[in-house]
Protein backbone atom coordinates (compact mmCIF):
# COMPACT_ATOMS: atom_id res chain seq x y z
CA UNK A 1 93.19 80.15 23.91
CA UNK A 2 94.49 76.50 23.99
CA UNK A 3 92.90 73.45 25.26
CA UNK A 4 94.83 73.97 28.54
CA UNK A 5 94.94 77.08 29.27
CA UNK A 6 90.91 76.34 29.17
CA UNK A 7 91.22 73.49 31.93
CA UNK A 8 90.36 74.06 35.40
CA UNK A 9 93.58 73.79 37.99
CA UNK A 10 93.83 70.49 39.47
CA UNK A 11 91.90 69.66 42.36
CA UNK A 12 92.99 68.05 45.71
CA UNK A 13 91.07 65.15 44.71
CA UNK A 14 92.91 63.94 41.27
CA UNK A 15 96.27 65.10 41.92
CA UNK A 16 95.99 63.86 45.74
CA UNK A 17 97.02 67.42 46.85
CA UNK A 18 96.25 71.23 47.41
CA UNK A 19 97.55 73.08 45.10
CA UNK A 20 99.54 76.36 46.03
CA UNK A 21 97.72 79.83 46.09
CA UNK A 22 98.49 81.89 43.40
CA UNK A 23 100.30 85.53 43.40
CA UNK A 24 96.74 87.04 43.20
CA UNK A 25 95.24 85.33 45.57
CA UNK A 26 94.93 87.07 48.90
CA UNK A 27 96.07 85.39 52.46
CA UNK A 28 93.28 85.00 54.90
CA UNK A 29 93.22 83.77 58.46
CA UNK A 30 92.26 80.76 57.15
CA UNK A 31 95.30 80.52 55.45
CA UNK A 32 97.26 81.60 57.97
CA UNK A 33 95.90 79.96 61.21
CA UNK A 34 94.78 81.95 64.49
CA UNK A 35 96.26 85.14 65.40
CA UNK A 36 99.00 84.77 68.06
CA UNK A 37 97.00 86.97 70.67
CA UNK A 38 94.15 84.16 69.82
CA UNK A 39 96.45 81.63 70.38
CA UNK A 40 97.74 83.17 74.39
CA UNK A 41 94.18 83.99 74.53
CA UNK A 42 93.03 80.40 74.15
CA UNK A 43 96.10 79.22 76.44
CA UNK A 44 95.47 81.48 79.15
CA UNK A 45 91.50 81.46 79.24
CA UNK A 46 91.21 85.03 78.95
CA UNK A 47 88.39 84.86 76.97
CA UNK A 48 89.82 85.09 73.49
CA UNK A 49 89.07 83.03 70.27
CA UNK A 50 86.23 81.67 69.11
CA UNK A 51 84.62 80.45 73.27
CA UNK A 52 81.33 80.92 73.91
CA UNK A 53 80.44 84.24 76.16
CA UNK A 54 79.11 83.20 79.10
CA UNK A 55 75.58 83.93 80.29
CA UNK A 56 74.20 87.48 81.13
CA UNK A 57 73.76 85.78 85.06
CA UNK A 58 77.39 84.43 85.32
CA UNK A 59 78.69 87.79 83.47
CA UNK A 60 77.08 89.32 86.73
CA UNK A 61 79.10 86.68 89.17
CA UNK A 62 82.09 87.61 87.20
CA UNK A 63 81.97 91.08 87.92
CA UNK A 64 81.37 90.73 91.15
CA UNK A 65 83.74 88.11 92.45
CA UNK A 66 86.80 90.37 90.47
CA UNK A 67 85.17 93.61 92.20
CA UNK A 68 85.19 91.66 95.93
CA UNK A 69 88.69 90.17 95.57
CA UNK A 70 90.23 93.48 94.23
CA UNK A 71 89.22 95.51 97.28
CA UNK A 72 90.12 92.50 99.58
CA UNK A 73 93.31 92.73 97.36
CA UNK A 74 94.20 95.88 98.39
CA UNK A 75 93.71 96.20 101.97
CA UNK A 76 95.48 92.53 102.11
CA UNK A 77 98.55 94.90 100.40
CA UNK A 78 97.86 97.78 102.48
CA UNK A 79 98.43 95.92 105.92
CA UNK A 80 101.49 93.86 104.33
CA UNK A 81 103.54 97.10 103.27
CA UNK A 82 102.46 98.41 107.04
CA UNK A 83 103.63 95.38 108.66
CA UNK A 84 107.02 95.20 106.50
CA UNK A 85 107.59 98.91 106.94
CA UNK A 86 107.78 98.39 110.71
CA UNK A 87 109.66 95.11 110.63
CA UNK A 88 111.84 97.26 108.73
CA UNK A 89 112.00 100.36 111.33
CA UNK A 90 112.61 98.48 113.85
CA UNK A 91 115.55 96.21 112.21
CA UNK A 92 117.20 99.45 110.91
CA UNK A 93 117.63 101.35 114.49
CA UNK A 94 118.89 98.57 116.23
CA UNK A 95 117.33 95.14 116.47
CA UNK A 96 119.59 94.08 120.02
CA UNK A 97 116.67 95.51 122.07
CA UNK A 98 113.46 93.45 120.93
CA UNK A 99 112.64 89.83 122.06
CA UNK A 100 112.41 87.03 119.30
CA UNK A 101 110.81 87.78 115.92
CA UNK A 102 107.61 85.42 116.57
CA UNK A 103 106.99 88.10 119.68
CA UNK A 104 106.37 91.15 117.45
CA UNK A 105 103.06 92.50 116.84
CA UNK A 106 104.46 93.39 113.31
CA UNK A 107 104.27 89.84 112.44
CA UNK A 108 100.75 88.87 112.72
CA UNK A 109 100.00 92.02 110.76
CA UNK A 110 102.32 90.90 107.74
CA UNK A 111 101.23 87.22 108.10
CA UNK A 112 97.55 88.32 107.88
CA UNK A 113 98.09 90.62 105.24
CA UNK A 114 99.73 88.15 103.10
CA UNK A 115 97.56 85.45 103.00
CA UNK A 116 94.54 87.68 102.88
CA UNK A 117 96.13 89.29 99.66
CA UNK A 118 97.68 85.84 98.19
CA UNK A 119 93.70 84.67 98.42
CA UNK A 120 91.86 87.25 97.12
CA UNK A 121 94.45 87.96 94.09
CA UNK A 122 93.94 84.53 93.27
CA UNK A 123 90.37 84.85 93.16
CA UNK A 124 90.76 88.04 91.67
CA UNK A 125 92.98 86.57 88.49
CA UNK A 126 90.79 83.82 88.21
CA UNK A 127 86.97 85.88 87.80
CA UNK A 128 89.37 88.36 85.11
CA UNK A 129 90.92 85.21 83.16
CA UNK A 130 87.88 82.93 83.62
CA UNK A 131 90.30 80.50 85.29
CA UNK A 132 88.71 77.33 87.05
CA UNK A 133 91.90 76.58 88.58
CA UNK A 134 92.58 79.60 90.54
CA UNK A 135 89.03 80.17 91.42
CA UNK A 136 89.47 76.46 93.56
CA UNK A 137 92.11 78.04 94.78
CA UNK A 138 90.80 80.51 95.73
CA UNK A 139 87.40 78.73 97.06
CA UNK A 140 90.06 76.04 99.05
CA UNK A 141 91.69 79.21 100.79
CA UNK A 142 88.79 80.75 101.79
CA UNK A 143 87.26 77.40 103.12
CA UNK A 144 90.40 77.18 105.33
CA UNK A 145 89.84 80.80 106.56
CA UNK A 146 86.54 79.69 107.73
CA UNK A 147 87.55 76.41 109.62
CA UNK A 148 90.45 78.46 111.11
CA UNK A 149 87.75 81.01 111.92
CA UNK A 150 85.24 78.52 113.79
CA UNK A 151 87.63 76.89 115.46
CA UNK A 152 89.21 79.82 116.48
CA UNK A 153 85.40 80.86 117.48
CA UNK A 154 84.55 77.63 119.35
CA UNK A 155 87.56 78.22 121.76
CA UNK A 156 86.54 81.73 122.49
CA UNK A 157 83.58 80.51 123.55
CA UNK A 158 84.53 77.97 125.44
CA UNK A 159 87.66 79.43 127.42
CA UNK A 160 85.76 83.17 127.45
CA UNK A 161 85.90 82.82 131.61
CA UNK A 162 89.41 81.50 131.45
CA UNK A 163 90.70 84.24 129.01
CA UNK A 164 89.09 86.93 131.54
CA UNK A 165 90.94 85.73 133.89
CA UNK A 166 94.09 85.82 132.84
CA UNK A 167 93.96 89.44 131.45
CA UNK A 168 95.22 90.44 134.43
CA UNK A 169 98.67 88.73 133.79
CA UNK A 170 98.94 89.62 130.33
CA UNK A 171 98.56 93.04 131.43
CA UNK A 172 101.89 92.61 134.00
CA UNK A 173 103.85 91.47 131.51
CA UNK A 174 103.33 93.98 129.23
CA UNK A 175 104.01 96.59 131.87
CA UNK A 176 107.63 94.67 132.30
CA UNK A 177 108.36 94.95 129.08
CA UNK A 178 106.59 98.61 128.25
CA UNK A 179 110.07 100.36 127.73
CA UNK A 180 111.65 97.58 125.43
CA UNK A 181 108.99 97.54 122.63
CA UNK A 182 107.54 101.20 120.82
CA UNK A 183 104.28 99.41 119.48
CA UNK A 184 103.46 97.56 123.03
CA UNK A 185 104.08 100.96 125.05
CA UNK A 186 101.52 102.41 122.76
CA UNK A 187 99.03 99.95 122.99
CA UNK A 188 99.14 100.10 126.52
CA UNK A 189 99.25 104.04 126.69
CA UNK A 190 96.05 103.62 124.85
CA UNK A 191 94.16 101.45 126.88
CA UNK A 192 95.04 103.21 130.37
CA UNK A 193 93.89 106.24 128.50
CA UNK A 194 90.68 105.09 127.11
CA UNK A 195 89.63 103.09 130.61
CA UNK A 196 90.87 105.93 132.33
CA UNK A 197 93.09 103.00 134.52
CA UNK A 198 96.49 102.41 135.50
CA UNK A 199 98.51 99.25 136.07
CA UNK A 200 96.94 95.77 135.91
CA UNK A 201 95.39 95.45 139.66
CA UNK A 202 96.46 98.65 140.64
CA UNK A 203 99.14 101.45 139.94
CA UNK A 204 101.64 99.66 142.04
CA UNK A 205 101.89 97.25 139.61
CA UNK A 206 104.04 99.70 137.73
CA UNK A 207 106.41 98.71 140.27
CA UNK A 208 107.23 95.83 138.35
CA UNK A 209 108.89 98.01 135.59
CA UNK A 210 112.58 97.50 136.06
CA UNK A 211 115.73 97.17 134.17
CA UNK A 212 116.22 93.39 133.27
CA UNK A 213 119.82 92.32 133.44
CA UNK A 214 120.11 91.45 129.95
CA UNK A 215 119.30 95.09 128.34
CA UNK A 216 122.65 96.59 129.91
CA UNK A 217 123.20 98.78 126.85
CA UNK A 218 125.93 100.73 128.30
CA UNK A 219 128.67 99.35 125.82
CA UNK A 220 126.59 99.78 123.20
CA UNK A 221 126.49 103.56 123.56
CA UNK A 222 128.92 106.05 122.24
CA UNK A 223 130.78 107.63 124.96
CA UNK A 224 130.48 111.50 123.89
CA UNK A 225 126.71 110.68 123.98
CA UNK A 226 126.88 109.55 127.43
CA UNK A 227 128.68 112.57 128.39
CA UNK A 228 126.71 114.47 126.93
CA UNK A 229 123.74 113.33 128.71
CA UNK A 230 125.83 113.56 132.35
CA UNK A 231 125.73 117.22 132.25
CA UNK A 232 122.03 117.41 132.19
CA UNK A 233 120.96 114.48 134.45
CA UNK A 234 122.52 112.48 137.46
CA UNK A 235 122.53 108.52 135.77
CA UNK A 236 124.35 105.68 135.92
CA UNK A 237 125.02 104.15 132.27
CA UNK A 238 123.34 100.73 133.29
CA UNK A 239 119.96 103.23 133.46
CA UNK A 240 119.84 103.87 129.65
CA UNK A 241 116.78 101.84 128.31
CA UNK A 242 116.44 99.63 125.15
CA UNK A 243 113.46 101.82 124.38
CA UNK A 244 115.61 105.44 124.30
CA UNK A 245 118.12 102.79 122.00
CA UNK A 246 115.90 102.39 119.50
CA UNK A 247 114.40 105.53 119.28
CA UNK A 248 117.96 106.88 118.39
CA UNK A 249 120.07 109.36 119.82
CA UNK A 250 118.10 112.41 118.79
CA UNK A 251 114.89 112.00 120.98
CA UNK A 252 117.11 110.56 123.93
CA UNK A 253 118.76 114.41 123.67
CA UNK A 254 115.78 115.87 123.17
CA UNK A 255 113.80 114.07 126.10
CA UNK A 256 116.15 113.50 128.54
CA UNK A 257 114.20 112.40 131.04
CA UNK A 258 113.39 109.38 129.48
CA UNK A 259 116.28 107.17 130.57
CA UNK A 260 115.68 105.02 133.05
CA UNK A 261 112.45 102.44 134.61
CA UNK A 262 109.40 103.04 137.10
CA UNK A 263 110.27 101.12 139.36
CA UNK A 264 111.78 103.03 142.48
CA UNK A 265 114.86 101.28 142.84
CA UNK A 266 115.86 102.29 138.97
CA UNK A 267 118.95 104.60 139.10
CA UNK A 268 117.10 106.89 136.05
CA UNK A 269 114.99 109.93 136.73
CA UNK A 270 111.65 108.21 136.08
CA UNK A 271 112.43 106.31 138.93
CA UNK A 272 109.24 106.29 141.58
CA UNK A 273 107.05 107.78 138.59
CA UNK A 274 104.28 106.11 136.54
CA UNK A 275 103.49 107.07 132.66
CA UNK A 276 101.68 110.18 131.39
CA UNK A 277 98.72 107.91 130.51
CA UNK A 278 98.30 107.25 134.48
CA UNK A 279 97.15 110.68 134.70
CA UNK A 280 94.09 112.14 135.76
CA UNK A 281 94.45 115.09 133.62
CA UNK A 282 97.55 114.31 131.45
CA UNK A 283 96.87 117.56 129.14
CA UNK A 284 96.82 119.66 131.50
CA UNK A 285 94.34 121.81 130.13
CA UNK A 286 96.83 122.23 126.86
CA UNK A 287 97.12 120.89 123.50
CA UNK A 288 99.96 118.20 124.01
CA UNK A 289 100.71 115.70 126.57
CA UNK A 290 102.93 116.69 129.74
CA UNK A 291 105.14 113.40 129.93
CA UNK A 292 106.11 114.58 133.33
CA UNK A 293 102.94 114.26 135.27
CA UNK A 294 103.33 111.53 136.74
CA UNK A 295 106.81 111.70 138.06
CA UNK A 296 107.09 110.54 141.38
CA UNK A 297 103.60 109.23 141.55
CA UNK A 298 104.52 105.82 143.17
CA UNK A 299 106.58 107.61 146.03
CA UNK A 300 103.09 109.23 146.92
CA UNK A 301 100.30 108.01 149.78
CA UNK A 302 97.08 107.02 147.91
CA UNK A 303 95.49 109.82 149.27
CA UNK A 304 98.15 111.85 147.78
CA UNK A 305 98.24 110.10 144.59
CA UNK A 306 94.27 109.94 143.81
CA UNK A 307 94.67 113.42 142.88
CA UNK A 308 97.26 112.89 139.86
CA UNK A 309 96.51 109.74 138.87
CA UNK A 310 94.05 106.68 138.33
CA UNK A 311 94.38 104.03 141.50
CA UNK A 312 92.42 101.44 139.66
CA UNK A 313 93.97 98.66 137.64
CA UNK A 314 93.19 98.02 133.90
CA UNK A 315 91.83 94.52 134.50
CA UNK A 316 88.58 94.87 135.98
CA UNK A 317 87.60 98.33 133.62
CA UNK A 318 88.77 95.49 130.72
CA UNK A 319 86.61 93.04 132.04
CA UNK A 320 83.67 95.20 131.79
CA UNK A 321 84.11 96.79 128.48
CA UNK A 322 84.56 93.23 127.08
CA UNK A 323 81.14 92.19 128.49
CA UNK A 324 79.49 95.80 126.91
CA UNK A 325 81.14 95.11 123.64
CA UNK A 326 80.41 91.14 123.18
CA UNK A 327 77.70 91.60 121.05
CA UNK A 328 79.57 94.33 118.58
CA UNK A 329 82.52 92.07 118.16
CA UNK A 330 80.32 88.96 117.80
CA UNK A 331 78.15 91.06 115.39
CA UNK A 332 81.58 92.14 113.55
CA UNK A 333 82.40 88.24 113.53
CA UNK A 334 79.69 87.34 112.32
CA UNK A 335 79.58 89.80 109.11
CA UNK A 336 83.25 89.09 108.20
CA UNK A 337 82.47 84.76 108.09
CA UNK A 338 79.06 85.91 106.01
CA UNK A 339 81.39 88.20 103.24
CA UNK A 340 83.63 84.90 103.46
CA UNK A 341 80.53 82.58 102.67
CA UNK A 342 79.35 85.13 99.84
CA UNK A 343 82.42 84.98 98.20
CA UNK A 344 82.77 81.41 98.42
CA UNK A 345 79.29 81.07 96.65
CA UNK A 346 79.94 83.05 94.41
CA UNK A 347 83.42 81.34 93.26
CA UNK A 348 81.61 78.20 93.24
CA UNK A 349 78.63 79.47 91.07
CA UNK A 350 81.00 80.74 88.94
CA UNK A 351 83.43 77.58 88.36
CA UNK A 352 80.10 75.64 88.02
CA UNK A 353 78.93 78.66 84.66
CA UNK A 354 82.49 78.15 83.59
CA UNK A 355 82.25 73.81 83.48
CA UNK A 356 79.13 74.59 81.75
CA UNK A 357 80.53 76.72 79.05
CA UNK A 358 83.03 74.12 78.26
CA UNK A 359 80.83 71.10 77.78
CA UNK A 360 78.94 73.30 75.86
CA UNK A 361 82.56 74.38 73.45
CA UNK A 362 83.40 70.75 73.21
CA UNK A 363 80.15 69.24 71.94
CA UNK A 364 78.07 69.79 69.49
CA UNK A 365 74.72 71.75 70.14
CA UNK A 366 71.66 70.31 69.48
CA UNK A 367 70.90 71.36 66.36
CA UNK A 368 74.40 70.60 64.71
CA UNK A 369 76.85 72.84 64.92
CA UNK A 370 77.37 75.04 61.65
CA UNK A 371 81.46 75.10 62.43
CA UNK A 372 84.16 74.44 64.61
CA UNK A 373 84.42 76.12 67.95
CA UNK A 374 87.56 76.49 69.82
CA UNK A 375 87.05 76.27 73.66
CA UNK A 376 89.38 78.25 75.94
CA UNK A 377 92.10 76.79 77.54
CA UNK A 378 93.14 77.72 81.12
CA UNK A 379 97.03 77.40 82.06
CA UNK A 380 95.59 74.16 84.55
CA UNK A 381 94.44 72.46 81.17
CA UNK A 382 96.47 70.42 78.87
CA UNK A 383 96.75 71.95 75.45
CA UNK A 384 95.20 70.40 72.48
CA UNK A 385 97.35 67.22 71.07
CA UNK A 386 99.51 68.76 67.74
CA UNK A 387 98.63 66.41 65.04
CA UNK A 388 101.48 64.21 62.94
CA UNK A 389 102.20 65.39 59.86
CA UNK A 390 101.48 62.38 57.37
């Protein structure tokens, strides 16, 4: 063998640069830099590369600020597909009949159930991704929860005799407006049921349910519908409600007797009567609800009417079960803002293990560090500075 086939290859030193790998030579990932699900890994802060793990204690946070925020998650979801679904009922059968969209009961449901499940997904992506950045997200929205929540609180408490008060009138304008809107008619139905009440002072505040000028709907009908109706009942067209126009042609057909107002000078056949929920005994000893018995209620003496129906008004029965039921919805109050505060500590202890973590990456330990360790990068940090090639 010559001279220099005996010489070793020339190093990086003499010649002033590597020389290439050879055929035999395998490729490592040395050679051929990190793995591009290191490199997303790194970018992202999912907790690829070469990052330190964190702590068995801040593993624990971890796991339970992504378990929290992923049930919160959901029922955030739930109430927004509930809310949109009857946003989009109501649009779909006719949207002439309701008042402006602020008005809608709907809307506080999808509001609510959109920032709830904005929040908590945020909080949620940031304990699965190790994120600092979307964890103070998610820490800022929950500390404006709480603020909105005390302040909200503090005027509760302050106005409670005020609010009292004026339950009464919130409970006449409903009963205007109980035939235009499906949701309101059923939250009132519900409460008249469950206080066994009727009316806001008294049933002859049902009196006060009349056609409004501006829901004449009787160009907007067909006009083989309202013949159709004619041979059953005796109505004018102005006494077809906004209420039987959304709920569609079918269930004005099949209940008939729904067109028209309470009040006595209405020109429909409820006219004079006051709704199933009024009743004394709306059942009737059966298994459904007879919608009729309270027809022609209001034309009755009291002494007439005690026997169908409940004479009291809803405000004073409301009143009461407020005062018996302070303490359970303070109580409830109370354990929704301490949840809040948990979770808030917890996102906090958490960015605080994560800030730890990546001083610890980005110096050396205190024993020297036997090699280079690559720190995580979150999509809120700036990536690492490419070096020129020279």
């Amino acid at each position: 063998m010559e001279e220099g086939e005996k010489s070793p290859l020339l190093s990086q030193d003499a010649g002033g640069q590597e020389p290439p790998l050879s055929r035999s030579s395998p490729l490592t990932s040395s050679h051929l830099g990190p793995a591009p699900w290191e490199k997303w890994a790194q970018r992202t802060g999912f907790g690829g590369g070469q990052a330190p793990t964190l702590p068995w204690g801040s593993s624990c946070l971890k796991c339970l600020t992504f378990l929290s925020n992923f049930l919160f998650s959901l029922l955030g979801l739930l109430a927004l597909a509930i809310g949109l679904w009857g946003l989009a009922v109501k649009g779909s059968l006719g949207s002439s009949w309701g008042g402006p969209l602020p008005a809608d009961p709907m809307l506080g449901l999808v509001l609510g159930g959109l920032a709830v499940s904005v929040v908590s997904l945020a909080g949620c992506l940031g304990a699965l991704c190790e994120n600092a950045c979307l964890l103070r997200c998610f820490s800022g929205g929950l500390l404006a929860f709480l603020v909105l929540e005390a302040v909200v609180g503090a005027l509760v408490v302050a106005l409670w005799g005020p609010l009292q008060d004026g339950l009464e009138h919130a409970l006449r304008m409903a009963i205007t407006h109980y035939q235009d809107d499906p949701d309101l008619q059923f939250l009132i139905d519900q409460v008249q049921l469950g206080l066994q009440c009727c009316g806001a002072a008294s049933y002859q505040d049902w009196q006060q349910n009349l056609l409004a000028g501006s829901h004449q709907l009787s160009i907007m009908y067909p006009a083989r519908l309202l013949h159709h109706l004619a041979n059953y009942i005796p109505f004018s067209q102005e006494a077809i409600t906004p209420a039987c126009m959304y709920r569609g042609h079918p269930r004005c057909q099949d209940q008939l007797w729904k067109a028209g107002y309470f009040n006595c000078s209405s020109a429909g056949i409820q006219a004079c009567s006051l709704p199933a929920s009024c009743c004394i005994n709306p059942r009737e000893d059966g298994a459904s609800i007879n919608d009729q018995c309270g027809f022609g209620a209001l034309g009755l003496d009291e002494d007439a009417a005690q026997s169908v129906v409940h004479l009291e008004g809803c405000g004073a029965p409301l009143r009461r079960w407020l005062r018996r039921n302070v303490r359970a919805v303070g109580g409830f109050a109370i354990a929704v803002v301490v949840v809040q505060g948990a979770e808030l500590l917890l996102a906090t202890r958490l960015v605080k293990a994560l800030a730890v973590r990546k001083g610890a990456a980005e110096s050396p330990g205190l024993g020297g560090a036997a090699g280079p360790v690559h720190p995580s990068h979150g999509p809120c940090d700036r990536p690492p500075a490419k070096l020129a090639p020279g």
